[in-house]
Protein backbone atom coordinates (compact mmCIF):
# COMPACT_ATOMS: atom_id res chain seq x y z
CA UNK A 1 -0.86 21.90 -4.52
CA UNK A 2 1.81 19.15 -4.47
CA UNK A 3 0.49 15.88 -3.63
CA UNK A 4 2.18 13.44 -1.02
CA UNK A 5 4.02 10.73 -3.70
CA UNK A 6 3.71 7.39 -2.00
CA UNK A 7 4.90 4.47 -3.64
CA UNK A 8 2.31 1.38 -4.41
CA UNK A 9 3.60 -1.88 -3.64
CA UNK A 10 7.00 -0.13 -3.80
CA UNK A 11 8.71 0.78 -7.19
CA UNK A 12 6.51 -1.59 -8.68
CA UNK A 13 7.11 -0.20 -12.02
CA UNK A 14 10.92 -1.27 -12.09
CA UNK A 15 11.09 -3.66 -9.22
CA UNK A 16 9.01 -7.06 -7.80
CA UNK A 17 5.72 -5.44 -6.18
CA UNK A 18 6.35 -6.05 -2.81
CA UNK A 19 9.81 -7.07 -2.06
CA UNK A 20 12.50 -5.16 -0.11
CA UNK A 21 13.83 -4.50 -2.94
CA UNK A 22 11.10 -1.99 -4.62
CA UNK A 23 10.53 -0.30 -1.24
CA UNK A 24 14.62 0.29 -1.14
CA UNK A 25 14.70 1.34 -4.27
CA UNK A 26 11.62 3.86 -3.76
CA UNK A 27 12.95 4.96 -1.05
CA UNK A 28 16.34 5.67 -3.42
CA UNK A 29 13.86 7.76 -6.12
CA UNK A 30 12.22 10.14 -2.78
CA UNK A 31 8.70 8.71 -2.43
CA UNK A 32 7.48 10.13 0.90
CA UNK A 33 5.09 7.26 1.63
CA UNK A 34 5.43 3.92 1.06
CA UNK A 35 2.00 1.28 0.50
CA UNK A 36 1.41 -2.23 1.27
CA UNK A 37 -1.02 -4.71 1.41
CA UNK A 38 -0.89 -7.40 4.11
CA UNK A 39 -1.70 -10.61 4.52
CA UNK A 40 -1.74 -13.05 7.53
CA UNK A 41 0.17 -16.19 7.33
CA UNK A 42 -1.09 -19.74 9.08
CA UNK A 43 1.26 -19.13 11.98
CA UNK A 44 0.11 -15.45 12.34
CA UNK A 45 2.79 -13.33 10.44
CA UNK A 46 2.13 -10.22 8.08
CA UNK A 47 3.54 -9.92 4.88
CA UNK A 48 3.37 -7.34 2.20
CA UNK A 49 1.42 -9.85 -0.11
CA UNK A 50 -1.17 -8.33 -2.68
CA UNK A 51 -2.82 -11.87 -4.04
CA UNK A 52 -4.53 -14.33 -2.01
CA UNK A 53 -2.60 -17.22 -3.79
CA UNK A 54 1.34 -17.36 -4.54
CA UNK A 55 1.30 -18.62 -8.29
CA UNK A 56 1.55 -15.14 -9.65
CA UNK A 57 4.51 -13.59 -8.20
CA UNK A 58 6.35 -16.77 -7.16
CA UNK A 59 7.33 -20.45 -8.39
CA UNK A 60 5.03 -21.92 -5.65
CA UNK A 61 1.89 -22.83 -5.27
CA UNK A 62 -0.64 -22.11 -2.09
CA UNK A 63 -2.48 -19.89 -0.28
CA UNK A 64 -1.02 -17.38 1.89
CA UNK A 65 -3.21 -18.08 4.64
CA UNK A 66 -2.76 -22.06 4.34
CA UNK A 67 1.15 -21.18 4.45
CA UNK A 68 3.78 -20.80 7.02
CA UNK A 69 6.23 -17.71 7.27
CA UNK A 70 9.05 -20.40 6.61
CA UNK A 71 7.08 -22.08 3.74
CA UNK A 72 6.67 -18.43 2.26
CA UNK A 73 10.59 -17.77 2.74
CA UNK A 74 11.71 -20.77 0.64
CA UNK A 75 10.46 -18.67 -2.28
CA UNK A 76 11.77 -16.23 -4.86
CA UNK A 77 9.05 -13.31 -4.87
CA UNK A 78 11.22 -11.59 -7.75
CA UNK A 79 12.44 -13.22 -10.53
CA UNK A 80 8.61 -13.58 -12.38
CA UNK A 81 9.60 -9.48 -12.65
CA UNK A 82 12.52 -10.71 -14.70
CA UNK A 83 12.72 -14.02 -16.01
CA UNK A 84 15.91 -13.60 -17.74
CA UNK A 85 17.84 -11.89 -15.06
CA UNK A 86 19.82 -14.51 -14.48
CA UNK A 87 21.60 -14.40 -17.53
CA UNK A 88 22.04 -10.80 -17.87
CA UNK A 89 25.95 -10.78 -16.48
CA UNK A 90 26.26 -7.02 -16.29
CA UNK A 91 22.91 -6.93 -13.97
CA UNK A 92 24.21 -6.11 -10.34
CA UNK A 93 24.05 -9.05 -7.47
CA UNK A 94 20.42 -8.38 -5.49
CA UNK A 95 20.64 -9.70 -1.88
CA UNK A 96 18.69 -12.45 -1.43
CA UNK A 97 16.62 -10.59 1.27
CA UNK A 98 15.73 -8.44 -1.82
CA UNK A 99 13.88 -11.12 -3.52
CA UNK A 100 11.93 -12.74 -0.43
CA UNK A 101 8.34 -12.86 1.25
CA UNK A 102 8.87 -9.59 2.86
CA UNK A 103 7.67 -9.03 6.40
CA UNK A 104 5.48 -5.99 7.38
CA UNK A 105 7.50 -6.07 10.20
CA UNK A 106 10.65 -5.90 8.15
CA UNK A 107 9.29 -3.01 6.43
CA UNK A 108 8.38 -0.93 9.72
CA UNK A 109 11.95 -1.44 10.50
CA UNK A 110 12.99 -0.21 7.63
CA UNK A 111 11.14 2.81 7.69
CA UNK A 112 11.81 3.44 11.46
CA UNK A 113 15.77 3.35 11.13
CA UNK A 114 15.70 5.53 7.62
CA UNK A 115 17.32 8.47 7.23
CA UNK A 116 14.49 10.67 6.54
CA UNK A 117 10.64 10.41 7.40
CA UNK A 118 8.47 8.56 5.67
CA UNK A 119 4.95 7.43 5.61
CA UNK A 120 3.35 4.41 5.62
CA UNK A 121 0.13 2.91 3.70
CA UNK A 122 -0.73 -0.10 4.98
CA UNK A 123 -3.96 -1.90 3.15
CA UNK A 124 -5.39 -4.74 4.61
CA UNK A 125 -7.23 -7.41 2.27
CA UNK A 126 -10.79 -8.63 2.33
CA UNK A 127 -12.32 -10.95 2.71
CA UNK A 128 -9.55 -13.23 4.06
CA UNK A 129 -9.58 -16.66 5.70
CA UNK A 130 -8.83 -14.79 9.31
CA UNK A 131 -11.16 -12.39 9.33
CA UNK A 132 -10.67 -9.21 11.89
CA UNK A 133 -7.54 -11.16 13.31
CA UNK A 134 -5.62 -9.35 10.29
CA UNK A 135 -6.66 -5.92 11.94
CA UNK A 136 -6.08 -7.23 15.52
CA UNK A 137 -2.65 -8.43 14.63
CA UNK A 138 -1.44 -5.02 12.89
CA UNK A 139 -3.02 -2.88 15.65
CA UNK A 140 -0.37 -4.91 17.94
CA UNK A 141 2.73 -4.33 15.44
CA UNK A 142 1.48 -0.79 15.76
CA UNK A 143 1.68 -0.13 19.24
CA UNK A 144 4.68 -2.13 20.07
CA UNK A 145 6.47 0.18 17.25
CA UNK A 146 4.82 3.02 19.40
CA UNK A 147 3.10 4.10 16.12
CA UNK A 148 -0.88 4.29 17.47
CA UNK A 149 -0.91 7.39 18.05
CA UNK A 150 -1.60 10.55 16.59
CA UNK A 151 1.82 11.10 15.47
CA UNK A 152 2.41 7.66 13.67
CA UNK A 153 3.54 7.56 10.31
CA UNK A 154 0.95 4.71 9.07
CA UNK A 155 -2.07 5.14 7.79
CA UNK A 156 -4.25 1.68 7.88
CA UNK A 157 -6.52 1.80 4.10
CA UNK A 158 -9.16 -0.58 3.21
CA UNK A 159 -12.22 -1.45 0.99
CA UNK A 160 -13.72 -3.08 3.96
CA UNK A 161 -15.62 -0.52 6.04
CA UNK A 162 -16.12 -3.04 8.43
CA UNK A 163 -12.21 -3.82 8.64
CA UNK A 164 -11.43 0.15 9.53
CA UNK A 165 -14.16 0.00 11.85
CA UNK A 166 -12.04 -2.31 13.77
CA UNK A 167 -8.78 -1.05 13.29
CA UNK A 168 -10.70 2.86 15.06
CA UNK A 169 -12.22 1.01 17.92
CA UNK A 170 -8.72 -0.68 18.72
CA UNK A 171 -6.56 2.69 17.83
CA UNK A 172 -9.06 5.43 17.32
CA UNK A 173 -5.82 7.97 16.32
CA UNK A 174 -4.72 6.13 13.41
CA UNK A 175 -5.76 7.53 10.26
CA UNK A 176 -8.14 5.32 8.02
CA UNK A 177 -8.58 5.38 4.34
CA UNK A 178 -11.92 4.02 3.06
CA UNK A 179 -10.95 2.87 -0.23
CA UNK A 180 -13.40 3.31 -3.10
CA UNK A 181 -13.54 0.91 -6.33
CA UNK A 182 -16.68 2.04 -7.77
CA UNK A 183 -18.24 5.59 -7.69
CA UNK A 184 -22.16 4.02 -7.49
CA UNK A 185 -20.73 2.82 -3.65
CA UNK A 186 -19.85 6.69 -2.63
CA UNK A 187 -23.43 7.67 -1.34
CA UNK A 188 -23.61 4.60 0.42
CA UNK A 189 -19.67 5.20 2.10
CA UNK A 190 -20.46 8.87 2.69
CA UNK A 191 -23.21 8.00 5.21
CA UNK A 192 -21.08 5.87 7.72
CA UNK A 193 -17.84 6.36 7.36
CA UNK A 194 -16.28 8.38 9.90
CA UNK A 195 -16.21 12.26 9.60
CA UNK A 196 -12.33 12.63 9.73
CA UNK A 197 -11.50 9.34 7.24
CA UNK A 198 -9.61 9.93 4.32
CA UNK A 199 -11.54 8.59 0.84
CA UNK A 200 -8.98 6.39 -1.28
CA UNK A 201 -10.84 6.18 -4.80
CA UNK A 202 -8.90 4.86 -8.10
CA UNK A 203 -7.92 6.54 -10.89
CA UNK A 204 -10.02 5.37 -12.94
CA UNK A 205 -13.03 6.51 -11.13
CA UNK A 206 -12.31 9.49 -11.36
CA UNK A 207 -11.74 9.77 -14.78
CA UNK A 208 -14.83 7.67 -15.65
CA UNK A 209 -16.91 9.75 -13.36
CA UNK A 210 -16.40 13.00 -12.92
CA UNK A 211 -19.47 13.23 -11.10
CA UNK A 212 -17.69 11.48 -8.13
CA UNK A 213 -14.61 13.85 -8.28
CA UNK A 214 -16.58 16.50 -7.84
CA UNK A 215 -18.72 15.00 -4.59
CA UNK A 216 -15.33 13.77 -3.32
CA UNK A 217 -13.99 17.17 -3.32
CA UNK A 218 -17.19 18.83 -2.14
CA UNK A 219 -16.95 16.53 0.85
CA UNK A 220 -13.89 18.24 2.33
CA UNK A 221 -12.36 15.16 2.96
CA UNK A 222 -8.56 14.71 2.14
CA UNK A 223 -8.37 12.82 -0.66
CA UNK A 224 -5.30 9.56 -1.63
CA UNK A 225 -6.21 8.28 -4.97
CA UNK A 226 -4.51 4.95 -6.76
CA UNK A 227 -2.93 4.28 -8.94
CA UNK A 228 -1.61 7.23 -10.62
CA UNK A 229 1.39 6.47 -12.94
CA UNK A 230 1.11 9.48 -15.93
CA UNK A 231 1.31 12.72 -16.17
CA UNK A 232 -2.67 13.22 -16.99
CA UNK A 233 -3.71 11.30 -14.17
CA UNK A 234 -1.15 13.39 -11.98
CA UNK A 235 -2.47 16.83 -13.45
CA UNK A 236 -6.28 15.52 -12.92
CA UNK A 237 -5.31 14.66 -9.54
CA UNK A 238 -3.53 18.16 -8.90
CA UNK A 239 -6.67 20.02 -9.88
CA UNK A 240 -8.87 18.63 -7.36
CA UNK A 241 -6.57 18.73 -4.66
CA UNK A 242 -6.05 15.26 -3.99
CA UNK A 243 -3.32 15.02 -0.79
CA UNK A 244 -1.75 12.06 -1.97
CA UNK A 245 -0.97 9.78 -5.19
CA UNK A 246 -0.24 6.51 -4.69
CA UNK A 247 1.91 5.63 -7.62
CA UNK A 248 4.17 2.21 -9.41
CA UNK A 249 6.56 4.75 -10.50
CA UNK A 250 7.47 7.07 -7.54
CA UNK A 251 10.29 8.56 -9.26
CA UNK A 252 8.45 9.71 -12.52
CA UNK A 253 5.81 11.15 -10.06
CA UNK A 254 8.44 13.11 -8.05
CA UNK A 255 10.49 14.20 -11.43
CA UNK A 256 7.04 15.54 -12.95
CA UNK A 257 5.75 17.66 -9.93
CA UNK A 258 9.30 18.80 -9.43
CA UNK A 259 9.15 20.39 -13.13
């Protein structure tokens, strides 16, 4: 079976996780889904940011939450990627757009006015300084995008039961993704997660416990594991099925299941 190939945090491999840059550029290679974690900012924006603090993928310092949207914009979310780009002269010019705190909004656009379909991941983190204000505002992006319905091309993922919980009262025909970090949590997850959620686990899970790839399976669930970025992990995934692989390097994914 050939899974969905969704790119994590965009072509995070080759480009800045995050940036509009790594989603164009997966979107260049074929991924079919694109994922994002999201973040709101003090004024109630958004963005596709993975850490709860700035320092690692800008110059800045701060909390996301603490921020502004404008505060965010004054900074270069790529060039930690590539220190030295700047003196590489045969490197192409990278619109500035490219290398800024990118909007979930931004993205939604992005995706709605491409060329082809694709899918959307979106994972919201937790616990955050908002709370279930994160859910509330993305449930709102959703519907004014006319994408709460059983046709929309997002899929909302979390580790937070609690979080998804909110997001299915709110839209109860988006799909959900309980995310799963560690297999000793499954039993637990299996008792009150919804009967049509999708299970998320990593990797590494299931190669560590084979035990839980088995049960997963067994559950009849669909199944959207991260992050899978060689061609063993891809193969392991294959073999049980799983429905979608949520990857740094979307086009290495797409060249090996096209073999």
């Amino acid at each position: 079976m050939r899974p969905q190939v969704v790119a994590h945090r965009g072509a995070s491999h080759e480009k800045a996780e995050h940036t509009l840059g790594a989603y164009v550029a997966a979107l260049d290679v074929g991924a079919e889904g694109l994922e994002a974690d999201v973040r709101l900012t003090a004024d109630g924006h958004l963005v596709c940011v993975h850490d709860r603090h700035v320092r690692r993928t800008t110059e800045g310092r701060g909390v996301v939450s603490t921020l502004n949207l404008d505060d965010l914009a004054q900074l270069d979310f790529a060039s930690w990627k590539n220190p030295w780009g700047d003196l590489d002269d045969e490197a192409p010019d990278e619109a500035d757009d490219h290398r800024r705190v990118l909007t979930l909004r931004r993205l939604f656009e992005t995706v709605r006015d491409y060329h082809r379909p694709v899918e959307i991941a979106v994972e919201t983190k937790h616990p955050v300084r908002y709370g279930g204000l994160v859910e509330r505002r993305l449930v709102e992006l959703l519907r004014e995008f006319g994408w709460a319905g059983k046709d929309s091309p997002v899929r909302v993922m979390s580790f937070s039961w609690t979080a998804l919980q909110r997001v299915e009262r709110a839209a109860p025909d988006v799909r959900l993704v309980q995310l799963i970090e560690h297999a000793h949590l499954w039993p637990m997850l299996k008792r009150v997660i919804g009967d049509d959620w999708i299970v998320g686990p990593g990797i590494k899970e299931l190669r560590d416990h084979p035990g839980l790839a088995r049960r997963l399976v067994a559950s009849g669930r669909d199944i959207h594991v991260w992050t899978v970025n060689t061609r063993a992990d891809l193969e392991l995934c294959r073999s049980l099925g799983v429905k979608a692989v949520i990857s740094d390097r979307p086009g290495y994914m797409l060249e090996l299941l096209d073999e």
